[in-house]
PDB file of N, CA and C in Angstrom:
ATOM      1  N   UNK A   1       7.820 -21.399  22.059  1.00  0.00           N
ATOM      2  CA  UNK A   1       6.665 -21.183  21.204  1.00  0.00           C
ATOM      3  C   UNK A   1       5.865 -19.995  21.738  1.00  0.00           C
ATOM      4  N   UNK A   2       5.235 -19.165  20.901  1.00  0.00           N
ATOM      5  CA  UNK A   2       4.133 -18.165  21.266  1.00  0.00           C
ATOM      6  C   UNK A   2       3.584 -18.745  21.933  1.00  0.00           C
ATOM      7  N   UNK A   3       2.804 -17.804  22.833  1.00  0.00           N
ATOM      8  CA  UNK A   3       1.694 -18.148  23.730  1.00  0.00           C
ATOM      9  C   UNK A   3       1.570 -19.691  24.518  1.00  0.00           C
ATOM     10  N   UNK A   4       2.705 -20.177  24.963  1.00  0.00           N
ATOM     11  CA  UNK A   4       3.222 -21.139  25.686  1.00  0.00           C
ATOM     12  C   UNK A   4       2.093 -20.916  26.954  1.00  0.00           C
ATOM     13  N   UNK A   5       2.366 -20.091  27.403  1.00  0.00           N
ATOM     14  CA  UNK A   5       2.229 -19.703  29.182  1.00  0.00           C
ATOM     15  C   UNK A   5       0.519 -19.639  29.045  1.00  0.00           C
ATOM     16  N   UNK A   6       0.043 -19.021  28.130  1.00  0.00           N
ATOM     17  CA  UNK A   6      -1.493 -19.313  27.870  1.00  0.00           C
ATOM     18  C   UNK A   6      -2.285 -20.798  27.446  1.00  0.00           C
ATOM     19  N   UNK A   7      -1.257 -21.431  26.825  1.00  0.00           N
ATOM     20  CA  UNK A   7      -1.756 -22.822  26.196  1.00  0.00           C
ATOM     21  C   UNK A   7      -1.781 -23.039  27.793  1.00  0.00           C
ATOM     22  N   UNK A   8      -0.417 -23.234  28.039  1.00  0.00           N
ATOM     23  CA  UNK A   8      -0.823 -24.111  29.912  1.00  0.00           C
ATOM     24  C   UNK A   8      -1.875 -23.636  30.795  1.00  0.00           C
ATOM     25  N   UNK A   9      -2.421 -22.284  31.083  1.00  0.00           N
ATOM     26  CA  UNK A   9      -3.009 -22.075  31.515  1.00  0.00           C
ATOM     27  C   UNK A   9      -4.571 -22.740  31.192  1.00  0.00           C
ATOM     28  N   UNK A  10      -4.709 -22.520  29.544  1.00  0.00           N
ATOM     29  CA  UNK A  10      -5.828 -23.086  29.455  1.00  0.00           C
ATOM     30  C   UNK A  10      -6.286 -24.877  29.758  1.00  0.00           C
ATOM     31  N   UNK A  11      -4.863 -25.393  29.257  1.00  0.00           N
ATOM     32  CA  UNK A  11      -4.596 -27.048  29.726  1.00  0.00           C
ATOM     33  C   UNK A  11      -5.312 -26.910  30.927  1.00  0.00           C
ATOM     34  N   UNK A  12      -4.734 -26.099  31.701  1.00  0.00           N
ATOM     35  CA  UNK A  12      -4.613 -26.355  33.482  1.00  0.00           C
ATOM     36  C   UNK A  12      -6.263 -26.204  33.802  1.00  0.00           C
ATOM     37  N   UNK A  13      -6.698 -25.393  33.132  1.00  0.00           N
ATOM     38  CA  UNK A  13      -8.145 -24.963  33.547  1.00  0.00           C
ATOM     39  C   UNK A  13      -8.938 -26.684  32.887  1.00  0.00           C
ATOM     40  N   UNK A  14      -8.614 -26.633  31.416  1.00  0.00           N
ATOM     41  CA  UNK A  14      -9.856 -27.944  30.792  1.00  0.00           C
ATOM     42  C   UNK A  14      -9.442 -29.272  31.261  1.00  0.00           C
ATOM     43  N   UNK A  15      -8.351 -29.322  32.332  1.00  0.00           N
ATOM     44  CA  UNK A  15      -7.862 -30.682  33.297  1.00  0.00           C
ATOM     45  C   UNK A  15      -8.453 -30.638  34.150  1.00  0.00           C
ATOM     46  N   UNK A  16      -9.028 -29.638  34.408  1.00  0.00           N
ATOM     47  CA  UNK A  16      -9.152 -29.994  35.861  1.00  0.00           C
ATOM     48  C   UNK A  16     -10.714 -31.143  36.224  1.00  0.00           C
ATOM     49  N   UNK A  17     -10.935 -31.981  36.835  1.00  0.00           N
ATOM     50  CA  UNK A  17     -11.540 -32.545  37.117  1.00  0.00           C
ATOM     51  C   UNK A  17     -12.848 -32.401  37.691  1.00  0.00           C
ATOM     52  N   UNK A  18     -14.162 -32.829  36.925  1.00  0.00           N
ATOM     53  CA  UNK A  18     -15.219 -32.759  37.862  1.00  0.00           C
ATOM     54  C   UNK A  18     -15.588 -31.449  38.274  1.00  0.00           C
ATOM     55  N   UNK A  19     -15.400 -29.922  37.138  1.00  0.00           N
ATOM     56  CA  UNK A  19     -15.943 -28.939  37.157  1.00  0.00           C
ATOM     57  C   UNK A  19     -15.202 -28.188  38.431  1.00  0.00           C
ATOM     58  N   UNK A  20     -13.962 -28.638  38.842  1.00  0.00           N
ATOM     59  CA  UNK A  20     -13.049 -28.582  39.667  1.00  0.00           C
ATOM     60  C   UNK A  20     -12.377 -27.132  39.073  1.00  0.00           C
ATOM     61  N   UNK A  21     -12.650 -26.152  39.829  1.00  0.00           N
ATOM     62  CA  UNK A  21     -11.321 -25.006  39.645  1.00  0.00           C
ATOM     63  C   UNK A  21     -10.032 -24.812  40.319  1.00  0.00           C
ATOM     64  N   UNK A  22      -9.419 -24.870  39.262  1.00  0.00           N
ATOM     65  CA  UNK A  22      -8.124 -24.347  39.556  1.00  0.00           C
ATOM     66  C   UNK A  22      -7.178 -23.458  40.505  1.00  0.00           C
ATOM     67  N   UNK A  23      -6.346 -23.408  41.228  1.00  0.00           N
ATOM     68  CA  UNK A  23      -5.832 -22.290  41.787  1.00  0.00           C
ATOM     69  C   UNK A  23      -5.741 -21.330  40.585  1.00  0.00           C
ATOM     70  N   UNK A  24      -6.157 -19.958  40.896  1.00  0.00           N
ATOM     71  CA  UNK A  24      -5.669 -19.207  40.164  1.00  0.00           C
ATOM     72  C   UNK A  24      -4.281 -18.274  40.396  1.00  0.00           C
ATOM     73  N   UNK A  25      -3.584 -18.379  39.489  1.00  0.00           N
ATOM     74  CA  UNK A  25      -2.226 -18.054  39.011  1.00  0.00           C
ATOM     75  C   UNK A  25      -2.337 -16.777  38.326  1.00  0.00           C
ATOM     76  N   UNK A  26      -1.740 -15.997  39.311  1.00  0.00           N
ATOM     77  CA  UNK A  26      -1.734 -14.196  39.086  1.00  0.00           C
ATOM     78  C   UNK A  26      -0.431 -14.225  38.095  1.00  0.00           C
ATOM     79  N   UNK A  27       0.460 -14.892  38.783  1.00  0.00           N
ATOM     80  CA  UNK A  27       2.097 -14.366  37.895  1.00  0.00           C
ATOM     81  C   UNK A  27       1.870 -15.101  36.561  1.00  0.00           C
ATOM     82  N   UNK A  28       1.435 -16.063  36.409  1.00  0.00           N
ATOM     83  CA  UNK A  28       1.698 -16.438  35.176  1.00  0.00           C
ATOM     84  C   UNK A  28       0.411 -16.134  34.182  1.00  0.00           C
ATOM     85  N   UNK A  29      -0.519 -15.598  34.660  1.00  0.00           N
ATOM     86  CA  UNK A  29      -1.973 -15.094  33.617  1.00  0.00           C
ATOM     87  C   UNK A  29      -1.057 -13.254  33.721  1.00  0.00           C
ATOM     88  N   UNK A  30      -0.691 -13.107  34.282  1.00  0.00           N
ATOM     89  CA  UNK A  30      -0.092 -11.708  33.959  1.00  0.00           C
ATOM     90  C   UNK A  30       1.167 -11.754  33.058  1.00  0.00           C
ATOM     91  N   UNK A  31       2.091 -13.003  33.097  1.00  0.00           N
ATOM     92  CA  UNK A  31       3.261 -13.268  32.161  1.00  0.00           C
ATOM     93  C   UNK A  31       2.762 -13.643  30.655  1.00  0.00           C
ATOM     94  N   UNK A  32       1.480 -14.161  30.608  1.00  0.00           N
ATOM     95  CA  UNK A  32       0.553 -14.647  29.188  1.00  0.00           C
ATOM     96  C   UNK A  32       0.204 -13.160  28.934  1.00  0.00           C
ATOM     97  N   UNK A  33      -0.484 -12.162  29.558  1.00  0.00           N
ATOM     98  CA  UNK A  33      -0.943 -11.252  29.005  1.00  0.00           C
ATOM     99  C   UNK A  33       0.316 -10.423  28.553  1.00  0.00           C
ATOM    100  N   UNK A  34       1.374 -10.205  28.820  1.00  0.00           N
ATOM    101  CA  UNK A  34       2.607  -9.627  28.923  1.00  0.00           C
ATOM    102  C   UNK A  34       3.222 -10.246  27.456  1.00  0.00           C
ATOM    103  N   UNK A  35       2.909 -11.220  27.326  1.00  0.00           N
ATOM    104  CA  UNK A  35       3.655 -12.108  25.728  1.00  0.00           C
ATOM    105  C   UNK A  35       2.220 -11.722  25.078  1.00  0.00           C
ATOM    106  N   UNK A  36       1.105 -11.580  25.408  1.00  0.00           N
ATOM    107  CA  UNK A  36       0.048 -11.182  24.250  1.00  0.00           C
ATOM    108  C   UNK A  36       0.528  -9.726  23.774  1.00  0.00           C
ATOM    109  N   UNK A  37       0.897  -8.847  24.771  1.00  0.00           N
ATOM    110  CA  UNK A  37       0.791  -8.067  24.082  1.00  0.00           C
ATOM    111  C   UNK A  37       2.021  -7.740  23.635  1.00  0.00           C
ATOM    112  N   UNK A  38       3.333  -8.268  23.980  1.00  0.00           N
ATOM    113  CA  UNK A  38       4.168  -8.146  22.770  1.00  0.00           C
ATOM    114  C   UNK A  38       4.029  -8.610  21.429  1.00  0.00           C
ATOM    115  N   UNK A  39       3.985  -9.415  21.242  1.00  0.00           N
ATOM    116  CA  UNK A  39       3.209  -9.875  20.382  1.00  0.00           C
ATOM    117  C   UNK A  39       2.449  -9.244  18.922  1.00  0.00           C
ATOM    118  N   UNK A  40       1.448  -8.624  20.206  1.00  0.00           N
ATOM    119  CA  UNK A  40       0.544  -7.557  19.750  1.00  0.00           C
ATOM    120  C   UNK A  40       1.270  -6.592  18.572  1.00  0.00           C
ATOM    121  N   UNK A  41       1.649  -6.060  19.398  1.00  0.00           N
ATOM    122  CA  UNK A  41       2.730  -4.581  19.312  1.00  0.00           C
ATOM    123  C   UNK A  41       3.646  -5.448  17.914  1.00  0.00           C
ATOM    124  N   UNK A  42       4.313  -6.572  17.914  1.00  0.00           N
ATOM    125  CA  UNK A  42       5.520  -6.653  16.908  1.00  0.00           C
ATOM    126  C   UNK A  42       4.121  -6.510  15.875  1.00  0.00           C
ATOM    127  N   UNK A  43       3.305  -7.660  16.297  1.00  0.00           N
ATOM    128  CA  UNK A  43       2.555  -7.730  14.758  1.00  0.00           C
ATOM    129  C   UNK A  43       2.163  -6.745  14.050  1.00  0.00           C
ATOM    130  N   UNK A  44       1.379  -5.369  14.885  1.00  0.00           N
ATOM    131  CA  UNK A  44       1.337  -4.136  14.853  1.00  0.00           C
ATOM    132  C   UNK A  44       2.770  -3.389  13.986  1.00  0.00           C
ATOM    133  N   UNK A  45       3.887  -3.453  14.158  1.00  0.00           N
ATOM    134  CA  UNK A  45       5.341  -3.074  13.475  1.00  0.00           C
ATOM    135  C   UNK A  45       4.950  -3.375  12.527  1.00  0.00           C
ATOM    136  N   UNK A  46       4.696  -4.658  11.866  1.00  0.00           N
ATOM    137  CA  UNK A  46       5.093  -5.548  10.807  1.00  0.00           C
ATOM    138  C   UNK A  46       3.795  -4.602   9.538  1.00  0.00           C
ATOM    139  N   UNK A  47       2.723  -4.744  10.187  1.00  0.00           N
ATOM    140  CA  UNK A  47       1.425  -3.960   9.330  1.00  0.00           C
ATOM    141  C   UNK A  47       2.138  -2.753   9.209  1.00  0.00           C
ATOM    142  N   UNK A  48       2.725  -1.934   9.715  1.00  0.00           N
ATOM    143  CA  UNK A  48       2.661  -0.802   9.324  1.00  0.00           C
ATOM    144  C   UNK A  48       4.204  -0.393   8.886  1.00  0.00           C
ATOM    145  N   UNK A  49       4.964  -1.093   9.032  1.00  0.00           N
ATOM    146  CA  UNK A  49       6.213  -1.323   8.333  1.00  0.00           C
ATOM    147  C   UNK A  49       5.862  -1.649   6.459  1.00  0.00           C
ATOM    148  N   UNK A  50       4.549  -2.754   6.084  1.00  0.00           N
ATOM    149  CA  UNK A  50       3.918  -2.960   4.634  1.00  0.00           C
ATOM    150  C   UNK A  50       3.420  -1.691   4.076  1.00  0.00           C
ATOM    151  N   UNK A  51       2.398  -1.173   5.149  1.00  0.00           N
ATOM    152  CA  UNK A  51       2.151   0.009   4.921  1.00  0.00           C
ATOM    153  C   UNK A  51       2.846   1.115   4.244  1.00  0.00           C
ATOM    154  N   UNK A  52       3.998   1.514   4.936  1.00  0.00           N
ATOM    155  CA  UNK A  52       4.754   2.269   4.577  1.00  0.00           C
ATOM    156  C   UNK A  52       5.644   1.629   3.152  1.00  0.00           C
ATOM    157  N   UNK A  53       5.900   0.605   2.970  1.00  0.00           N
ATOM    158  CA  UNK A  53       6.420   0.315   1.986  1.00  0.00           C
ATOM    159  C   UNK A  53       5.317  -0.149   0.589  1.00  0.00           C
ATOM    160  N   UNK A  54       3.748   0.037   1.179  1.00  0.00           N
ATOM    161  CA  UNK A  54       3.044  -0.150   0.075  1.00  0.00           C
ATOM    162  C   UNK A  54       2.781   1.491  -0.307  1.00  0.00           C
ATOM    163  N   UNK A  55       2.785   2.104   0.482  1.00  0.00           N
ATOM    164  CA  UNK A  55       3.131   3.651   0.215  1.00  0.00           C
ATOM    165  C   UNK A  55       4.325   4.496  -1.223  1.00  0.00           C
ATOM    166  N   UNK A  56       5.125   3.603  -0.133  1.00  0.00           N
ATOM    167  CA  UNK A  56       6.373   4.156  -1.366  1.00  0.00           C
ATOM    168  C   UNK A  56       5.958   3.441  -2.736  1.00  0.00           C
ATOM    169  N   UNK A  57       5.344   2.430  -2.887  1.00  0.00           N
ATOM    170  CA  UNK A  57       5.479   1.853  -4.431  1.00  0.00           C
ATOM    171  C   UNK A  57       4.459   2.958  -5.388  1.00  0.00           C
ATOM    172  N   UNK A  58       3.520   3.669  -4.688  1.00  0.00           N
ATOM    173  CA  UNK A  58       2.705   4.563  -5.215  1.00  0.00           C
ATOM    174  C   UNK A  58       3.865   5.466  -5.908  1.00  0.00           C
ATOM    175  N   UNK A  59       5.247   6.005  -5.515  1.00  0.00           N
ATOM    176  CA  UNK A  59       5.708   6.810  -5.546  1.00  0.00           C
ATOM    177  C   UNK A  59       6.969   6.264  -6.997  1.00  0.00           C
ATOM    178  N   UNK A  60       6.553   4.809  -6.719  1.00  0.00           N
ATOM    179  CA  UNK A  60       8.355   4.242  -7.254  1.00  0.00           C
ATOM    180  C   UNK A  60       7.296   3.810  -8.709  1.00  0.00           C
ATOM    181  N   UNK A  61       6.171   3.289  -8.826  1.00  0.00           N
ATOM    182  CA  UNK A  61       5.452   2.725  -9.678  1.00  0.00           C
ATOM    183  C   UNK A  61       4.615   3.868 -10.626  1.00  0.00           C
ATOM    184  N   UNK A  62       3.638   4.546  -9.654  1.00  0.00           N
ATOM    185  CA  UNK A  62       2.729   5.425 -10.709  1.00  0.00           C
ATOM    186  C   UNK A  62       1.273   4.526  -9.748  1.00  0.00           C
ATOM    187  N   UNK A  63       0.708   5.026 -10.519  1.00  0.00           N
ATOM    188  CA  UNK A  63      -0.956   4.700  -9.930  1.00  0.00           C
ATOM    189  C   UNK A  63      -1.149   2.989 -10.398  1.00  0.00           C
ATOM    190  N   UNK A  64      -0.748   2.378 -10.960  1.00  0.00           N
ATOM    191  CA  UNK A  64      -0.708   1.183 -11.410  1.00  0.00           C
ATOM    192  C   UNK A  64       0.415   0.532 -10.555  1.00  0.00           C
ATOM    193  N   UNK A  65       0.332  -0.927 -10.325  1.00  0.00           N
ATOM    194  CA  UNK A  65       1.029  -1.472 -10.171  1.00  0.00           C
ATOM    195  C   UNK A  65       0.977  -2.487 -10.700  1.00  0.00           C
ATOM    196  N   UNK A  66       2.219  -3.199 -10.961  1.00  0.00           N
ATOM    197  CA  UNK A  66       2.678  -4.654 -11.991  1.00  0.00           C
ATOM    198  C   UNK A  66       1.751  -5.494 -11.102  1.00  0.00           C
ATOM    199  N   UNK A  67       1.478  -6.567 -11.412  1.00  0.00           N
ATOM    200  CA  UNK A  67       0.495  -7.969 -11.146  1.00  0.00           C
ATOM    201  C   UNK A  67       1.657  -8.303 -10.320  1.00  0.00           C
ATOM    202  N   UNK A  68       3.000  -8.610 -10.702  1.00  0.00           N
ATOM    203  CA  UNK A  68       3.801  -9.309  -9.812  1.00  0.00           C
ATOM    204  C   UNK A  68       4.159  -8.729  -8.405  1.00  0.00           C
ATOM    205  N   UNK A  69       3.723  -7.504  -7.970  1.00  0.00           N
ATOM    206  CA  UNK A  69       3.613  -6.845  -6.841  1.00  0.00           C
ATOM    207  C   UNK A  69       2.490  -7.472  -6.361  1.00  0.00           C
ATOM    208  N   UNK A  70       0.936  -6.644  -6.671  1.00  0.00           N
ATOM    209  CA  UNK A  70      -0.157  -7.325  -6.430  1.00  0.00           C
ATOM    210  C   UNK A  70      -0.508  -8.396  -6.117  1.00  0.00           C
ATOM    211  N   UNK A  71       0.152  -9.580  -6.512  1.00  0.00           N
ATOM    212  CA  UNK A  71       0.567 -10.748  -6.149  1.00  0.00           C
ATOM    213  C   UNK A  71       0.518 -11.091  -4.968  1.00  0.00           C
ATOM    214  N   UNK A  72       1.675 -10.510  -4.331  1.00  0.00           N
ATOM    215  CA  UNK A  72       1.823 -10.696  -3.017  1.00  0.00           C
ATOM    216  C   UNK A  72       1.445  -9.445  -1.915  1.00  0.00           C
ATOM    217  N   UNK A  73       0.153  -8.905  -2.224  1.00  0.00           N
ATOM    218  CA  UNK A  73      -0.555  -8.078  -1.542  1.00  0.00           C
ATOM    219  C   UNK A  73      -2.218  -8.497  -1.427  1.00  0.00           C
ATOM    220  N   UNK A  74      -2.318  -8.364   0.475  1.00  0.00           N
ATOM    221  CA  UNK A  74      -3.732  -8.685   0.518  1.00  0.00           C
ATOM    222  C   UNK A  74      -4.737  -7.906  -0.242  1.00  0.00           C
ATOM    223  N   UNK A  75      -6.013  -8.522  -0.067  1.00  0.00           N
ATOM    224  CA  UNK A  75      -7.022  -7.561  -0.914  1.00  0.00           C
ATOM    225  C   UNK A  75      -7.145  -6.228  -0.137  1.00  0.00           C
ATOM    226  N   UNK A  76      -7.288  -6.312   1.196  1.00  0.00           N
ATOM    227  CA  UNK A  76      -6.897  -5.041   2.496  1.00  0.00           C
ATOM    228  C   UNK A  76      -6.100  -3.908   1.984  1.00  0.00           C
ATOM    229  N   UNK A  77      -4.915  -4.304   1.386  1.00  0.00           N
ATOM    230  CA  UNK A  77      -3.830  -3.832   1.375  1.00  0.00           C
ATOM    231  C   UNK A  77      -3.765  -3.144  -0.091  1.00  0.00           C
ATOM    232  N   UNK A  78      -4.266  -3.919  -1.114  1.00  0.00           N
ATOM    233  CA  UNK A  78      -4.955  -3.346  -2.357  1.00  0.00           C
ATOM    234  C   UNK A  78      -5.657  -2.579  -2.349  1.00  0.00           C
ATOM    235  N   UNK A  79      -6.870  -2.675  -1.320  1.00  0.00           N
ATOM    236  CA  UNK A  79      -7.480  -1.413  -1.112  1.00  0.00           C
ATOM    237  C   UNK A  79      -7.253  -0.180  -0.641  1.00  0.00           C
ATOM    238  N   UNK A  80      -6.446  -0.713   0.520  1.00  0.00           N
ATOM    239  CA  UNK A  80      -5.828   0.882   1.024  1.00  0.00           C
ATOM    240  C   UNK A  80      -4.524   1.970  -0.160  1.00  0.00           C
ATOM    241  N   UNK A  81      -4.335   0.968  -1.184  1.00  0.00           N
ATOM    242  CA  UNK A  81      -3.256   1.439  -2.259  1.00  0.00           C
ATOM    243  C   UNK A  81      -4.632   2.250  -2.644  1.00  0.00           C
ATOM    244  N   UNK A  82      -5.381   1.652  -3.190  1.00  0.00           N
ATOM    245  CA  UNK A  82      -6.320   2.223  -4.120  1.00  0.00           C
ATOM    246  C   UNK A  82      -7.111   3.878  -3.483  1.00  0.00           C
ATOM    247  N   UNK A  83      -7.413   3.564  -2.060  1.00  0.00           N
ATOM    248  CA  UNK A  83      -7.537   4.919  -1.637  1.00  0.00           C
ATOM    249  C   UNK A  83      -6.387   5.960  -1.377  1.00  0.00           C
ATOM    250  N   UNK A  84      -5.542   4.961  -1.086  1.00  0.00           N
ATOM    251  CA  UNK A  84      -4.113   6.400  -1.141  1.00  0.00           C
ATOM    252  C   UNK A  84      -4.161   7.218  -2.545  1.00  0.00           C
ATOM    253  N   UNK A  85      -4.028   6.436  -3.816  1.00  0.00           N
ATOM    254  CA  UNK A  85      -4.104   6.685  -5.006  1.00  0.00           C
ATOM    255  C   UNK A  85      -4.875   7.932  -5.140  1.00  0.00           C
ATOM    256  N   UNK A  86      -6.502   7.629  -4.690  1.00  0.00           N
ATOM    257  CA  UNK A  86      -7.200   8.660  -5.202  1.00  0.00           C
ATOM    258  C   UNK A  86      -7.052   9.796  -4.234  1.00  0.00           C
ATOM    259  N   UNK A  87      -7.037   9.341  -3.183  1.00  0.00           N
ATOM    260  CA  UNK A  87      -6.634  10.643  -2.199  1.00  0.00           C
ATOM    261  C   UNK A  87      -5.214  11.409  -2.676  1.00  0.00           C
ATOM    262  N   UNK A  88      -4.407  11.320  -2.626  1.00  0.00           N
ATOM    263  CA  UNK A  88      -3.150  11.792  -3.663  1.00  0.00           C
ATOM    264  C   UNK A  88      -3.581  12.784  -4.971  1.00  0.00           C
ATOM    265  N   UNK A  89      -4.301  11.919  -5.630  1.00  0.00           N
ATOM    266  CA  UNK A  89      -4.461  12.774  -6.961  1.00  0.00           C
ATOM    267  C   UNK A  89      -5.800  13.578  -6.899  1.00  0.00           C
ATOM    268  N   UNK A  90      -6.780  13.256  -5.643  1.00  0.00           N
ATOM    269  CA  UNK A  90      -7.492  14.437  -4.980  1.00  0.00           C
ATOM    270  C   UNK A  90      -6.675  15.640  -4.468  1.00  0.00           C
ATOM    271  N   UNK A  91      -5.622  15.538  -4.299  1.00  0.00           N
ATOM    272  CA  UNK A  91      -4.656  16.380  -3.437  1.00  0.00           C
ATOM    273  C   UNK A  91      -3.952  17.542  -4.493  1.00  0.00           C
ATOM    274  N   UNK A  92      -3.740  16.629  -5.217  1.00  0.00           N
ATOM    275  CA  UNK A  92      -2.789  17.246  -6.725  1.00  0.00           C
ATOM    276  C   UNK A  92      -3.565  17.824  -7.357  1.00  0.00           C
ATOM    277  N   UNK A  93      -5.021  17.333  -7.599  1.00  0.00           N
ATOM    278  CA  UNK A  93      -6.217  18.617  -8.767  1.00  0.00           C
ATOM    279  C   UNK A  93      -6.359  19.825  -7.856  1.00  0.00           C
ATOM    280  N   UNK A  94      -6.431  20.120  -6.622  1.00  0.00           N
ATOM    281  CA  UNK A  94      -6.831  20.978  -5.524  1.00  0.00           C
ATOM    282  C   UNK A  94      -5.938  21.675  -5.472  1.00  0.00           C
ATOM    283  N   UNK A  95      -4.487  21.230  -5.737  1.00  0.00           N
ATOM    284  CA  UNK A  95      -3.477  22.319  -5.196  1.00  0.00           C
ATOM    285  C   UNK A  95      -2.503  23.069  -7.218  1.00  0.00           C
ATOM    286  N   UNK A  96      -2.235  23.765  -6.875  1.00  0.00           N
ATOM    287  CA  UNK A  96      -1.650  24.736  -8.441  1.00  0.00           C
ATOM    288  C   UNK A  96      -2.277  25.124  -9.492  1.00  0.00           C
ATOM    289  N   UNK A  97      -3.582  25.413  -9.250  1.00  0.00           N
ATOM    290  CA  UNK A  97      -4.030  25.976 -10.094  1.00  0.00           C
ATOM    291  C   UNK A  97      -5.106  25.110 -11.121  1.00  0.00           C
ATOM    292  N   UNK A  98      -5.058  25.653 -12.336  1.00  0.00           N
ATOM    293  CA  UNK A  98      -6.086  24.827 -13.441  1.00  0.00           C
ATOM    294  C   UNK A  98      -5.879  23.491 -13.480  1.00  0.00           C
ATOM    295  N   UNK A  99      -4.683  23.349 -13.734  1.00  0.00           N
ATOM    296  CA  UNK A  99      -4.180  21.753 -14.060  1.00  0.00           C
ATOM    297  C   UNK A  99      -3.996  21.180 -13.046  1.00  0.00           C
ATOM    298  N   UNK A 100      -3.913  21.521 -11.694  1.00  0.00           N
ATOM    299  CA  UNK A 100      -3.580  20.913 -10.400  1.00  0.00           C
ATOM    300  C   UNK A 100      -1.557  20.911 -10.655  1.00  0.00           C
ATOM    301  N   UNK A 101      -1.662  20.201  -9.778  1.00  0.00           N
ATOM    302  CA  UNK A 101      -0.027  20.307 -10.157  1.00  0.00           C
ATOM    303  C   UNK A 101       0.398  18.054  -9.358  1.00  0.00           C
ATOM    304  N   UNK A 102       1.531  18.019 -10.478  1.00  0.00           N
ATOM    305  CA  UNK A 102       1.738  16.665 -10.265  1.00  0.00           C
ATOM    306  C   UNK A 102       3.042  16.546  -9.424  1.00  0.00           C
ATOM    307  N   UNK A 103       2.970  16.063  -8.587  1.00  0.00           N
ATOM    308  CA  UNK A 103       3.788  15.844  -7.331  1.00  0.00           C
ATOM    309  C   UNK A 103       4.831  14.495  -7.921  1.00  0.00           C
ATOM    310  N   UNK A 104       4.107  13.590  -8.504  1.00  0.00           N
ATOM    311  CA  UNK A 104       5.146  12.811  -8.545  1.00  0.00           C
ATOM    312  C   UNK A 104       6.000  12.798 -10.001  1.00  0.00           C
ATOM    313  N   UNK A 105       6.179  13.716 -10.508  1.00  0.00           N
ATOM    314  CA  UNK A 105       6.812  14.148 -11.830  1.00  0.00           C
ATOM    315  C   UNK A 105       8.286  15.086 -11.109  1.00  0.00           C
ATOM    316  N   UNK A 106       9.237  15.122 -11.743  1.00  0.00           N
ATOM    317  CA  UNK A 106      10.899  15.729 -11.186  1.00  0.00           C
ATOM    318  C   UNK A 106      10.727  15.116  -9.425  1.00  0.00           C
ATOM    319  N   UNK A 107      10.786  14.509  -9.075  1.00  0.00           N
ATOM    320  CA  UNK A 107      11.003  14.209  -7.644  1.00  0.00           C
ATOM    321  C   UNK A 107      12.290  14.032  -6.992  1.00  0.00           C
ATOM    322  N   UNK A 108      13.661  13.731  -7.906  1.00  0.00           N
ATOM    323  CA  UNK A 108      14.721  13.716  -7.768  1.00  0.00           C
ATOM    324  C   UNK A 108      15.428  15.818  -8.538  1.00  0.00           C
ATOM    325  N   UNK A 109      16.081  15.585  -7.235  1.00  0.00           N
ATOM    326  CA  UNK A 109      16.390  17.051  -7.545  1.00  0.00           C
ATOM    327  C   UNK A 109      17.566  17.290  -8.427  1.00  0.00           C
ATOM    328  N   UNK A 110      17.615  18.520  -8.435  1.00  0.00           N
ATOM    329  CA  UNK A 110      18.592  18.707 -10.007  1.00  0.00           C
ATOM    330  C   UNK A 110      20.012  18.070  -9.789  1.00  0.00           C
ATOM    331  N   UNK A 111      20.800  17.951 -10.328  1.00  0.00           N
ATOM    332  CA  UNK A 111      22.396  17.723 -10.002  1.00  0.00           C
ATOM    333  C   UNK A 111      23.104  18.826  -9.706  1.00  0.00           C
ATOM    334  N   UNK A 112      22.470  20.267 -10.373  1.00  0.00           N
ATOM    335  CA  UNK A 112      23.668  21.395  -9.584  1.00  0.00           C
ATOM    336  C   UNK A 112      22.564  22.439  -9.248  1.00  0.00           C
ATOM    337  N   UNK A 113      22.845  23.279  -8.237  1.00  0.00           N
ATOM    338  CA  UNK A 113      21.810  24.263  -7.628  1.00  0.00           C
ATOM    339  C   UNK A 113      21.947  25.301  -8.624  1.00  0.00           C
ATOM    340  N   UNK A 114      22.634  25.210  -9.192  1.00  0.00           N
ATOM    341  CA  UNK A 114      22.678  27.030 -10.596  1.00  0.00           C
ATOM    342  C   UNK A 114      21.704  26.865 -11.425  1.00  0.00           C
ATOM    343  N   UNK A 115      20.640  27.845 -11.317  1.00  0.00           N
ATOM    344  CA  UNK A 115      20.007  27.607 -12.368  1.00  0.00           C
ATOM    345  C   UNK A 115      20.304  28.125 -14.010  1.00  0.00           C
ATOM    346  N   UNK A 116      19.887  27.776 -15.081  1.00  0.00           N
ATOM    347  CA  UNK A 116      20.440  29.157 -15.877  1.00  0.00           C
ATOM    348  C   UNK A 116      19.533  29.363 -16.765  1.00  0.00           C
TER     349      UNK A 116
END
């Protein structure tokens, strides 16, 4: 189980008797901090692994997304769509001119390099 080595530690401390302290245990409060922060770090992967794939749906969807996506996205995570969104199409009025230019229109490239 997660955080095994910390549950015991804390056991060990709220056992102890009569305001009684504990030996303190270097190897194993350093083996708890060592699983915190792996831990840390995967959970860290996992956010920004969504991230990146709430990214691409901007790209696969359009500025909208279906309810059945949304669904299973935090409100956090809704929000940060929603500022990518406008930051993006802040990006696109600023760059080509009058009309800005739309980035996510032809994104798949041609089938043969000849033009004619």
């Amino acid at each position: 189980m997660a955080g095994e080595r910390a549950v015991g530690l804390v056991r060990e401390l709220q056992g102890a008797a009569g305001g009684r302290l504990p030996p303190f245990r270097a190897e194993e409060l350093r083996q708890a901090l060592e699983e915190m922060r792996t831990l840390y770090e995967r959970n860290q992967a996992d956010v920004y692994d969504r991230l990146l794939r709430i990214r691409a749906l901007r790209w696969e969807y359009g500025s909208i997304l279906p309810n059945t996506i949304q669904f299973h996205m935090a409100a956090e995570e809704v929000e940060w769509f929603n500022r990518y969104k406008k930051s993006l199409a802040t990006y696109m009025r600023s760059v080509g001119g009058e009309e800005g230019l739309d980035l996510t229109q032809d994104i798949k490239p041609p089938k043969s390099l000849y033009i004619e």
